[in-house]
Structures are given as C-alpha cells and as structure tokens.
C-alpha atoms as a PDB file:
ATOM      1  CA  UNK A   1     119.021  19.563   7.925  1.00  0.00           C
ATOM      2  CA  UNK A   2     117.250  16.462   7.920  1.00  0.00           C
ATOM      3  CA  UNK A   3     113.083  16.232   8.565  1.00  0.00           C
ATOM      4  CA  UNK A   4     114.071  14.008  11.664  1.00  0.00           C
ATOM      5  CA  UNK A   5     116.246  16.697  12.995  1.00  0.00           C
ATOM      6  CA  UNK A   6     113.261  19.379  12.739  1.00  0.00           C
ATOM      7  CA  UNK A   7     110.793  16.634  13.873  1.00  0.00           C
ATOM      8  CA  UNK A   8     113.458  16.575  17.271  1.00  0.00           C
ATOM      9  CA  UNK A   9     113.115  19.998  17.255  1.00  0.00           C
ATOM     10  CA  UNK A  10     109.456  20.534  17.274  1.00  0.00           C
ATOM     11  CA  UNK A  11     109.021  17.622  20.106  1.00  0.00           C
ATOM     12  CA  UNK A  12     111.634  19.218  22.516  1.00  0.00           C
ATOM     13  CA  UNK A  13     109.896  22.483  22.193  1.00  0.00           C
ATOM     14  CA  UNK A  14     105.940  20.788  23.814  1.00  0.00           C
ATOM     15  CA  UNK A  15     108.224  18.324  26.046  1.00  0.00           C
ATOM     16  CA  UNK A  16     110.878  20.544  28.004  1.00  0.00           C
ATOM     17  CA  UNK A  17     108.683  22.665  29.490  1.00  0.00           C
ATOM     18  CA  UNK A  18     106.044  20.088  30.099  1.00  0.00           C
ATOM     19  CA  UNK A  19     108.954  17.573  31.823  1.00  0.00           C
ATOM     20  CA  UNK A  20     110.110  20.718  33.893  1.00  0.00           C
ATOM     21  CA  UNK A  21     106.061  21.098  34.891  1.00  0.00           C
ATOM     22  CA  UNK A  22     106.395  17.416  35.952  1.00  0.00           C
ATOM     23  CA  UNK A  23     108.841  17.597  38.219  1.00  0.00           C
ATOM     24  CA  UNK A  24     108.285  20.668  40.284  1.00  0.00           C
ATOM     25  CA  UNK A  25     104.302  18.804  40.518  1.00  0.00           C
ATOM     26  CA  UNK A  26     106.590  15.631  41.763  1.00  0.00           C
ATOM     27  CA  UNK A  27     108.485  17.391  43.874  1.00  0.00           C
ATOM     28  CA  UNK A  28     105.379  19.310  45.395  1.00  0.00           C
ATOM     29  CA  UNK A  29     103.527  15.514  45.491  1.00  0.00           C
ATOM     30  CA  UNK A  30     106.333  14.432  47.366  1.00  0.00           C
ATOM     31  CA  UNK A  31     106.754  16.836  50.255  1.00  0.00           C
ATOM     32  CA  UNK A  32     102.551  16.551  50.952  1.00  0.00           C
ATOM     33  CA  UNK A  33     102.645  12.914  51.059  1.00  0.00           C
ATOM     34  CA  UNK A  34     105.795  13.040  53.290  1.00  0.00           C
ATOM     35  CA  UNK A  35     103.798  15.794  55.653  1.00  0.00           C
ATOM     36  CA  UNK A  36     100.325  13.920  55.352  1.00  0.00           C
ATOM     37  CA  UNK A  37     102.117  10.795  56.695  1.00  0.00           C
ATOM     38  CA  UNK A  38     104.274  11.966  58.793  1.00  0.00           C
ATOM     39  CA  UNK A  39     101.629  11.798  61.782  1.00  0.00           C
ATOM     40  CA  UNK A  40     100.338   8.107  60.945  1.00  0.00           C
ATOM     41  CA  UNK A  41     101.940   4.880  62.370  1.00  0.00           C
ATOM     42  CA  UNK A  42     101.080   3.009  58.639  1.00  0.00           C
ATOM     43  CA  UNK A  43     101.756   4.789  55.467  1.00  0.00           C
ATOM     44  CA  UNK A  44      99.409   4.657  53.067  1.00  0.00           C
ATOM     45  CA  UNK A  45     100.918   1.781  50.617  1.00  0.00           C
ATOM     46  CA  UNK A  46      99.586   2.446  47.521  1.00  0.00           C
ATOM     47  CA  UNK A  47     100.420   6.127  47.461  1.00  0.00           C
ATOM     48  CA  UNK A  48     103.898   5.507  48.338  1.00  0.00           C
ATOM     49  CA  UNK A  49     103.566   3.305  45.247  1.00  0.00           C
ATOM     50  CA  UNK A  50     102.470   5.338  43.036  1.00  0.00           C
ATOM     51  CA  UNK A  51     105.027   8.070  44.183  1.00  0.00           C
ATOM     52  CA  UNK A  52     108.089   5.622  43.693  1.00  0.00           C
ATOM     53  CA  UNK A  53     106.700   4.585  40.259  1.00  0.00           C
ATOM     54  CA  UNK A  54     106.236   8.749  39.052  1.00  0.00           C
ATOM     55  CA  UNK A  55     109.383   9.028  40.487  1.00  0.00           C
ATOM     56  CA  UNK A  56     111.138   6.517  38.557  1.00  0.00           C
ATOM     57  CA  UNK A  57     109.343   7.890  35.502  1.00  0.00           C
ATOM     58  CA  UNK A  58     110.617  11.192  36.320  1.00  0.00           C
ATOM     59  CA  UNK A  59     114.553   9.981  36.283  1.00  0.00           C
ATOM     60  CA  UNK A  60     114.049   7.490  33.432  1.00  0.00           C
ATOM     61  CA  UNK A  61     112.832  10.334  31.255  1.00  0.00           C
ATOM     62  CA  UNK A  62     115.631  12.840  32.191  1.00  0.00           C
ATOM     63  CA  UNK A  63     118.412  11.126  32.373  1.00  0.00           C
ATOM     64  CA  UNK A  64     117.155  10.092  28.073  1.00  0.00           C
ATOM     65  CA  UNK A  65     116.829  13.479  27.756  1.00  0.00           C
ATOM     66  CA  UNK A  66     120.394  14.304  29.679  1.00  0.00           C
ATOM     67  CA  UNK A  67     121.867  11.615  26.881  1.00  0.00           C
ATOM     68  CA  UNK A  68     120.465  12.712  23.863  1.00  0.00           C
ATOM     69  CA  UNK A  69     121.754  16.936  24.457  1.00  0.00           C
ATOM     70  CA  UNK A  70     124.982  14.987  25.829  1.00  0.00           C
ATOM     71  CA  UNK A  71     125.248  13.371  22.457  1.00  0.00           C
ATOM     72  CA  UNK A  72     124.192  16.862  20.363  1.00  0.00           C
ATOM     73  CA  UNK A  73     126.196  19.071  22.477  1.00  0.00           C
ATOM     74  CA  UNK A  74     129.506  16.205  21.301  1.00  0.00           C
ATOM     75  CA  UNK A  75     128.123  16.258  17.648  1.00  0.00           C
ATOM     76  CA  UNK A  76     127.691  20.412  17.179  1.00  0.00           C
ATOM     77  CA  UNK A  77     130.460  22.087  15.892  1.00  0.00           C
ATOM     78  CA  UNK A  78     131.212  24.857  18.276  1.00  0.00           C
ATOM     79  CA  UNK A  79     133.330  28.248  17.669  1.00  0.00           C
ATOM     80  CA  UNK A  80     135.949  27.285  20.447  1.00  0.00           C
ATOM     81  CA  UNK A  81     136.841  23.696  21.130  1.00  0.00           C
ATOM     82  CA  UNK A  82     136.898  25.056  24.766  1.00  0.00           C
ATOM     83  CA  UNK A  83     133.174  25.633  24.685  1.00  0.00           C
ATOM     84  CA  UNK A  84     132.325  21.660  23.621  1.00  0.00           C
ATOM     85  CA  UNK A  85     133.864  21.233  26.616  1.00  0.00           C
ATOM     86  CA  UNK A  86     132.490  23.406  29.290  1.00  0.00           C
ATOM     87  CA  UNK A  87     129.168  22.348  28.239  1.00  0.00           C
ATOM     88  CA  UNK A  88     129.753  18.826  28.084  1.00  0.00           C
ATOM     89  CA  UNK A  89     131.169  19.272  31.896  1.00  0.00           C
ATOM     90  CA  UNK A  90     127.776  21.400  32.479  1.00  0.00           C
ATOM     91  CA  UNK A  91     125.472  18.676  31.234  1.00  0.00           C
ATOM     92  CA  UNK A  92     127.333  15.521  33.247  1.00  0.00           C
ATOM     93  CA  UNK A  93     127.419  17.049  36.537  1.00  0.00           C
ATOM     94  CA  UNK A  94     124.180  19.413  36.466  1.00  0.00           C
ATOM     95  CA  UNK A  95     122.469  16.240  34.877  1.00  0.00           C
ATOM     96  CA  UNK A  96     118.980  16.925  33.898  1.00  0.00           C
ATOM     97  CA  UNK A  97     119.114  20.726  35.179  1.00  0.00           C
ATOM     98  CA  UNK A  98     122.596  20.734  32.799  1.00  0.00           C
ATOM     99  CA  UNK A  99     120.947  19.538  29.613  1.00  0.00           C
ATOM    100  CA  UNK A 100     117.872  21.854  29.931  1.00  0.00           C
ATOM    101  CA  UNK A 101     120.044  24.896  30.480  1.00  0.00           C
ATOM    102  CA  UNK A 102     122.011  23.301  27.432  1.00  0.00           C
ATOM    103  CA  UNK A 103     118.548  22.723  25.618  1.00  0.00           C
ATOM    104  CA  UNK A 104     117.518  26.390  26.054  1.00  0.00           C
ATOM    105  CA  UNK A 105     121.284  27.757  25.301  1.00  0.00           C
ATOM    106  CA  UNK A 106     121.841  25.583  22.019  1.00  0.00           C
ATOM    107  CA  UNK A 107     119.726  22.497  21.453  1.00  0.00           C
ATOM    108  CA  UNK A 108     116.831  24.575  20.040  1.00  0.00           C
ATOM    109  CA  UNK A 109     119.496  26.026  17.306  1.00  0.00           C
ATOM    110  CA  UNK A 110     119.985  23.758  14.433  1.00  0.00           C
ATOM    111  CA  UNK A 111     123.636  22.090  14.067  1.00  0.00           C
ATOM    112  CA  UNK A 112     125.546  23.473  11.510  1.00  0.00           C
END
C-alpha cells in the first residue's frame, strides 16, 4: 500500500463524519430560515444567499466524495464479481448516502 493510499485513509476518517455533521446542520439551517420567512412579504436576501452558496458547497463536496468510493469500490477486488456490482448500483442511486454506507462497509479497509 502506497503512503497516498494511507494518507486517503486517515483524511476520510476526520472528513466523513464531519461532512455528515454538515449536512444534517444544513438541513436544520434550511427548514428555520424557510419557517422564519415564511411570515414576511421580503425574504431576507443575503441569508437566502448564503444558504444557496452552503448548499452548493454541500453537493459539490459529496458528489467528489460519491466519485472517488465510485472509483475504489470499481478498483477493489471483491470475493464475488456480483458484489462489485451491487455496490456500484448502491453508490449511483443512493448517491452521497450510497458512498458513505460504502465508506463505512469497505472504503476504510485497505484494497488488496
């Protein structure tokens, strides 16, 4: 295994759990603004702003992160061919959910 592969590794391990912190916050963020405003004839601009811009943020990040177990889950050599492709199914249409069930399942395990 290669130090790059362990460096991977080590960084997936701080950032999945903080990435999964993010968006439940995001999510939370979202559904207060949407009840704070929903009383006022003008929404407040720059909070909507700021909202679309963490949400962007949000997807940009995860759908990287979606790729990159996409591309380990095609790369690791698996017991039954059948299994490369169940997960591969999981990751593309779970998305971000599918490659962080994939993350905890396999991507913390080296590939062979």
């Amino acid at each position: 295994m290669n130090n790059s592969s362990i460096m991977d590794r080590k960084i997936f391990k701080y950032l999945v759990p903080i990435y999964i912190v993010w968006i439940i916050l995001h999510i939370i963020f979202f559904v207060s603004f949407i009840i704070s405003q929903a009383g006022k004839e003008t929404p407040d601009i720059t909070l909507m702003v700021l909202l679309l811009i963490s949400h962007f943020l949000v997807l940009i990040v995860g759908i990287a992160f979606m790729v990159y177990m996409l591309i380990d889950c095609v790369l690791r050599k698996f017991e039954k061919d059948s299994q490369k492709v169940v997960w591969v199914i999981i990751i593309v249409f779970l998305s971000i959910l599918g490659a962080i069930i994939y993350y905890y399942m396999h991507g913390k395990k080296p590939r062979k």
